[in-house]
N, C-alpha and C. Protein backbone atom coordinates (compact mmCIF):
# COMPACT_ATOMS: atom_id res chain seq x y z
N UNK A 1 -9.63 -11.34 2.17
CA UNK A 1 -8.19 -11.53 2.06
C UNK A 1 -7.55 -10.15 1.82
N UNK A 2 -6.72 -10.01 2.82
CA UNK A 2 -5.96 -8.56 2.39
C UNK A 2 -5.27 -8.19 1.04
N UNK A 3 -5.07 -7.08 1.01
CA UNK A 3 -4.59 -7.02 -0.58
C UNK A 3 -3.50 -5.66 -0.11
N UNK A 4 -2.42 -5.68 -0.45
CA UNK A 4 -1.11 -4.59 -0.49
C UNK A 4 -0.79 -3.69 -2.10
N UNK A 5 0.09 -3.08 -2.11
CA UNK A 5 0.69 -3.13 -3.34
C UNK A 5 2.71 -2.91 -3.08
N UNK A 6 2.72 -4.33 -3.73
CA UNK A 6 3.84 -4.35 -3.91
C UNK A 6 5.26 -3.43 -5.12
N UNK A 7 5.98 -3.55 -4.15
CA UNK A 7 7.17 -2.95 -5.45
C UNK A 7 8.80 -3.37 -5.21
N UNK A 8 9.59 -3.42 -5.65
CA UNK A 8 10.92 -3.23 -5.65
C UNK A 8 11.76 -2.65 -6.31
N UNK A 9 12.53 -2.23 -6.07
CA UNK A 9 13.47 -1.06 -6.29
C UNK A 9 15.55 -1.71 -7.08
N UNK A 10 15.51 -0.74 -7.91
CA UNK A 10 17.34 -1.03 -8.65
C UNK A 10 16.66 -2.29 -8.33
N UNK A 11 18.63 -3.14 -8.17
CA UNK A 11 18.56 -4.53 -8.74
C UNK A 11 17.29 -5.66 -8.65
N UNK A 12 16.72 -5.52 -7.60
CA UNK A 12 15.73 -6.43 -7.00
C UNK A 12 14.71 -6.01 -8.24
N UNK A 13 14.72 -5.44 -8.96
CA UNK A 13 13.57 -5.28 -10.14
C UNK A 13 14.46 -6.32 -11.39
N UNK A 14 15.45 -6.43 -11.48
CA UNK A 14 16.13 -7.29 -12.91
C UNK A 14 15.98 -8.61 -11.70
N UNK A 15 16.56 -9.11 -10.73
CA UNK A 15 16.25 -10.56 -10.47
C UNK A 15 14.86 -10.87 -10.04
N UNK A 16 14.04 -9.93 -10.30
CA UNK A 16 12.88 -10.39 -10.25
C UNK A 16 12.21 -11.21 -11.72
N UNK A 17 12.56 -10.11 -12.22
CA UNK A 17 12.28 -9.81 -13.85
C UNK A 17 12.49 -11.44 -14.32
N UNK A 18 14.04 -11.36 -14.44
CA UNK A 18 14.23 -13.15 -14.58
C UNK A 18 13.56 -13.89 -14.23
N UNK A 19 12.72 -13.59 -13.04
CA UNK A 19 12.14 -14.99 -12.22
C UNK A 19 10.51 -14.46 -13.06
N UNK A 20 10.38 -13.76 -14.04
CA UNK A 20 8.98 -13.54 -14.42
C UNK A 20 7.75 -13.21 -13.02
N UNK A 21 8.40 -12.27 -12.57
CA UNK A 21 8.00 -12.02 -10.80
C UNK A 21 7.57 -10.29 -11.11
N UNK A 22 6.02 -10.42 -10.95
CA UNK A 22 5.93 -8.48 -11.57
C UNK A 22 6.43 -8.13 -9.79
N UNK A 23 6.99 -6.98 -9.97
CA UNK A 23 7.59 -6.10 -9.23
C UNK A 23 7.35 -4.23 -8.77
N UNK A 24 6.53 -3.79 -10.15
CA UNK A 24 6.17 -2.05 -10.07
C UNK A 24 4.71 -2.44 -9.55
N UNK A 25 4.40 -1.51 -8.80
CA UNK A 25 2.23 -1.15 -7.91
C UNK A 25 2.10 -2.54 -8.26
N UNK A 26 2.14 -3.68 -7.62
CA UNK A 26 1.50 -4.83 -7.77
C UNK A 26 0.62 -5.07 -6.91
N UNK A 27 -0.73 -5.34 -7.26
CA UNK A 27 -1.48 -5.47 -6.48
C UNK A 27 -1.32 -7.33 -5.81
N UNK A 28 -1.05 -7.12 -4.75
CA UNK A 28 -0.45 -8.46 -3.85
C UNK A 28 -1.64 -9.56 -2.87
N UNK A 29 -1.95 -10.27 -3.28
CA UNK A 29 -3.13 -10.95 -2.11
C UNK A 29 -2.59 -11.79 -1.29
N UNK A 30 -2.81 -11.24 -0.11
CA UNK A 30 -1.55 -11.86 1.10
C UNK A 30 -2.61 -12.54 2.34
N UNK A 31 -2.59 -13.60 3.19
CA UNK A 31 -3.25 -13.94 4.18
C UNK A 31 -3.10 -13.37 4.89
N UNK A 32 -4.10 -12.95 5.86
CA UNK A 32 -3.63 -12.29 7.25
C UNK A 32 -2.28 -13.00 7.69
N UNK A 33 -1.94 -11.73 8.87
CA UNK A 33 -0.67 -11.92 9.63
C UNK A 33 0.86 -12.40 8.86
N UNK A 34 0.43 -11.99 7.63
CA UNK A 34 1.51 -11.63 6.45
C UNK A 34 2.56 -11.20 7.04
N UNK A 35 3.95 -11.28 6.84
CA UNK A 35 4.91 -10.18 7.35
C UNK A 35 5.67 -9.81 6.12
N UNK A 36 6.47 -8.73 6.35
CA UNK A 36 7.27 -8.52 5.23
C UNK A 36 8.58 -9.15 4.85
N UNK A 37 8.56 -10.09 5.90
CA UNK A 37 9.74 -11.52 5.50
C UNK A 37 8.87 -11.77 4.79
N UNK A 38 7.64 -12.44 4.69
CA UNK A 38 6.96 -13.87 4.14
C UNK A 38 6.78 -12.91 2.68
N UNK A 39 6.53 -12.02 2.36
CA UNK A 39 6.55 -11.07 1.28
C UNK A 39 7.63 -11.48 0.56
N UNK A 40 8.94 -11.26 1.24
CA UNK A 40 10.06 -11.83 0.66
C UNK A 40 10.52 -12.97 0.01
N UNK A 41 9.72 -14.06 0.86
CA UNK A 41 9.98 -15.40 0.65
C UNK A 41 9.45 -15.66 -0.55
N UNK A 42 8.21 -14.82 -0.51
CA UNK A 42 7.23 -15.62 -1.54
C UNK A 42 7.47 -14.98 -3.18
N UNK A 43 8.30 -13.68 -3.27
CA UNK A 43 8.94 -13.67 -4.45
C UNK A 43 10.09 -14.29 -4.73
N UNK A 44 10.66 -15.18 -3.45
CA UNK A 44 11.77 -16.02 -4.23
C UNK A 44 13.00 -14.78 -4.39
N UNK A 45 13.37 -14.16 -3.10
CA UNK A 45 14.21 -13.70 -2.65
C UNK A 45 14.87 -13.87 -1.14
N UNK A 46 16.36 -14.00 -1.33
CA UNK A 46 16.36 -14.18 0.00
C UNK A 46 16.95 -12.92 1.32
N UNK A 47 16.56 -13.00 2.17
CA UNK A 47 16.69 -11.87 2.87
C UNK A 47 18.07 -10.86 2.82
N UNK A 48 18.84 -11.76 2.48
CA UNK A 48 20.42 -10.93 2.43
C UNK A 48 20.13 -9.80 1.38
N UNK A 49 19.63 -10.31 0.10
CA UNK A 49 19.59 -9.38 -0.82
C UNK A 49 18.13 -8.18 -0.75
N UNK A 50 17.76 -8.19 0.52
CA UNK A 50 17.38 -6.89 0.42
C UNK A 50 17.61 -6.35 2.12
N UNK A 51 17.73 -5.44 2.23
CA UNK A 51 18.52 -4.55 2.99
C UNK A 51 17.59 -3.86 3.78
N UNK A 52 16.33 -3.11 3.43
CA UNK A 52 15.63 -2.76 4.10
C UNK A 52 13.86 -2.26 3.44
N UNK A 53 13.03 -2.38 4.24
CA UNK A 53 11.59 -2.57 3.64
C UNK A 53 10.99 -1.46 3.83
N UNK A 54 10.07 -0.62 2.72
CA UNK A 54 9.47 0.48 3.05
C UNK A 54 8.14 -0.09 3.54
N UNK A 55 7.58 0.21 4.43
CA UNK A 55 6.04 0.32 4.87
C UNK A 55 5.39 1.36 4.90
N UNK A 56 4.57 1.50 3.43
CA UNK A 56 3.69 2.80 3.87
C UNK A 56 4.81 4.02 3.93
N UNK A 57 5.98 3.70 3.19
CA UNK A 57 6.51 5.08 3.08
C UNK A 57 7.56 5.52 3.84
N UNK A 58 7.86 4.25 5.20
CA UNK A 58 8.26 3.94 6.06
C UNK A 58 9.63 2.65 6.33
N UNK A 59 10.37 3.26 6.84
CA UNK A 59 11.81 1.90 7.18
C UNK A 59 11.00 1.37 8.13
N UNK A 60 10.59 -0.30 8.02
CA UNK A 60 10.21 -0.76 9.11
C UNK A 60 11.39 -2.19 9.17
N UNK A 61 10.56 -2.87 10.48
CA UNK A 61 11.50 -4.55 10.15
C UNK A 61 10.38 -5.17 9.35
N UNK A 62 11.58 -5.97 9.10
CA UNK A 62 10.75 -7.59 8.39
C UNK A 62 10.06 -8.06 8.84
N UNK A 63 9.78 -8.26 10.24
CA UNK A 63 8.61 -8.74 10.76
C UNK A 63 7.39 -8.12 10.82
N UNK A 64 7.12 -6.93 10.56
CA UNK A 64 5.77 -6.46 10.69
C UNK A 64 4.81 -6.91 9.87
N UNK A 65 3.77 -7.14 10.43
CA UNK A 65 2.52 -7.62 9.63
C UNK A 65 1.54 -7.22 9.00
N UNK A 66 1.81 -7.19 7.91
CA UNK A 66 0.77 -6.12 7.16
C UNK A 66 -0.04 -5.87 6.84
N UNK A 67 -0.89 -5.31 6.53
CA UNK A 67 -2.61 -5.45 6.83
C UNK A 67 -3.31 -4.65 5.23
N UNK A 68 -4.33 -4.99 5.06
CA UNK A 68 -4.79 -4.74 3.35
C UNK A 68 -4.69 -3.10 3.31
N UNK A 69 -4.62 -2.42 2.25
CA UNK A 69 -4.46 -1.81 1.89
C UNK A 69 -2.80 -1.35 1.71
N UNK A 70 -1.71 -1.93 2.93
CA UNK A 70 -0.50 -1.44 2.88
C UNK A 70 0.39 -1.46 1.30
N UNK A 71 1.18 -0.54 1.26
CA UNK A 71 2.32 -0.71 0.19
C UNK A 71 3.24 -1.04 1.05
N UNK A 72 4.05 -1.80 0.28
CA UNK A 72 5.72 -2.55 0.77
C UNK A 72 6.64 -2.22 -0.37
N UNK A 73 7.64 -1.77 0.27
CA UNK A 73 8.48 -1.93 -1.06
C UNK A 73 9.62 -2.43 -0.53
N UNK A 74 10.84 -2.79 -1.64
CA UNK A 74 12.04 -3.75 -1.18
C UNK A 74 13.25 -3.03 -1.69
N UNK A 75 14.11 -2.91 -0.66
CA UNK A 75 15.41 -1.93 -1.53
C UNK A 75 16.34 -3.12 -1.10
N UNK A 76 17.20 -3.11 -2.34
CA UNK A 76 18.19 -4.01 -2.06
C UNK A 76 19.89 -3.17 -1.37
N UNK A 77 20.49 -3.78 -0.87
CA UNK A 77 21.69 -3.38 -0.74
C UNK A 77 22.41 -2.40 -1.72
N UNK A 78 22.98 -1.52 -1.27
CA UNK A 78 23.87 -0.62 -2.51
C UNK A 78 23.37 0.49 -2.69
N UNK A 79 22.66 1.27 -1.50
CA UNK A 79 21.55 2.69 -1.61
C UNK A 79 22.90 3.57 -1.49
N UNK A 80 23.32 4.49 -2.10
CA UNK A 80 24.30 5.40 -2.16
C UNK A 80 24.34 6.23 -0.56
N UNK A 81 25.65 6.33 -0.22
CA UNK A 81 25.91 6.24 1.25
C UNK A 81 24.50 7.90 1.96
N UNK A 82 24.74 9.06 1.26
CA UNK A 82 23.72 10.08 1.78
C UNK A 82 22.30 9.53 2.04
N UNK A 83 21.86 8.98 1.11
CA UNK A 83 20.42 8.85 1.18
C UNK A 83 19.79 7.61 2.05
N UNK A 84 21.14 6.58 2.10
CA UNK A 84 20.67 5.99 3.59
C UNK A 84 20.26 6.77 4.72
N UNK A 85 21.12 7.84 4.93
CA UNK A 85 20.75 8.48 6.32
C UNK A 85 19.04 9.31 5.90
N UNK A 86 18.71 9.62 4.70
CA UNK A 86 17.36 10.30 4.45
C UNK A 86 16.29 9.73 4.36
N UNK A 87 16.91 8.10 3.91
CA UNK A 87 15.88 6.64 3.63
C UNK A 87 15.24 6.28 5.47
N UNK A 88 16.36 6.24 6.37
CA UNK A 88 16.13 6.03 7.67
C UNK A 88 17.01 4.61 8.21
N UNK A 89 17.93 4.17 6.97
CA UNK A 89 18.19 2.90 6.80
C UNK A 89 19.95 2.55 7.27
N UNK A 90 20.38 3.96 7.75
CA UNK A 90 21.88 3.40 7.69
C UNK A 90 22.36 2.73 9.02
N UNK A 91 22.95 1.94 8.76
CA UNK A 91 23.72 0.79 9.49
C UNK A 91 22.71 0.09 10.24
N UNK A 92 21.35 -0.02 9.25
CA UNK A 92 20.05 -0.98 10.12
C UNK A 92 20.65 -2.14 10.14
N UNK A 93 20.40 -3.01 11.26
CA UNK A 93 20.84 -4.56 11.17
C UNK A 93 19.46 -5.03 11.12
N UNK A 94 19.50 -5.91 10.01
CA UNK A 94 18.63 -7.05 9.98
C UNK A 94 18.30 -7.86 11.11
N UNK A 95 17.17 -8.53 11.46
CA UNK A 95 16.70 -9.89 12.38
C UNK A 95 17.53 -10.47 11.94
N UNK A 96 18.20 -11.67 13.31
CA UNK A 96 18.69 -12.58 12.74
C UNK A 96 17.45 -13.97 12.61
């Protein structure tokens, strides 16, 4: 079974928190053909509130499938306007 390490970032770390949902280097055990929606789902977030997904260090989509060893991380909406353009993330549109 693959294994990731998860994280999330600003707010998405306090509504996690509430939900008793660890959030910093979590080591994650995910089934194959995982994506980084179903990542989402399964902390009991919904896609609006996060904005864009690091892979490996990386802006990817939500759909990619992630494979053991990957890190994911989750930035929510509200990245201060410069560092979108340095993140790789500005004016990304989400899947519908």
């Amino acid at each position: 079974m693959p294994v990731i390490t998860f994280n999330a970032f600003s707010f998405l770390q306090k509504k996690l928190k509430k939900k008793s949902i660890p959030f910093s280097n979590v080591q994650m055990k995910i089934s194959s053909g995982t994506t980084a929606k179903d990542v989402i789902d399964t902390v009991e977030l919904s896609p609006d509130e996060v904005e864009a997904v690091f892979i490996n260090g990386k802006v990817g989509p939500f759909e990619t499938v992630l494979n053991d060893g990957d890190r994911l991380a989750l930035v929510p909406p509200g990245t201060p306007g410069p560092y979108r353009v340095l993140l790789g993330f500005k004016n990304k549109k989400k899947p519908v």
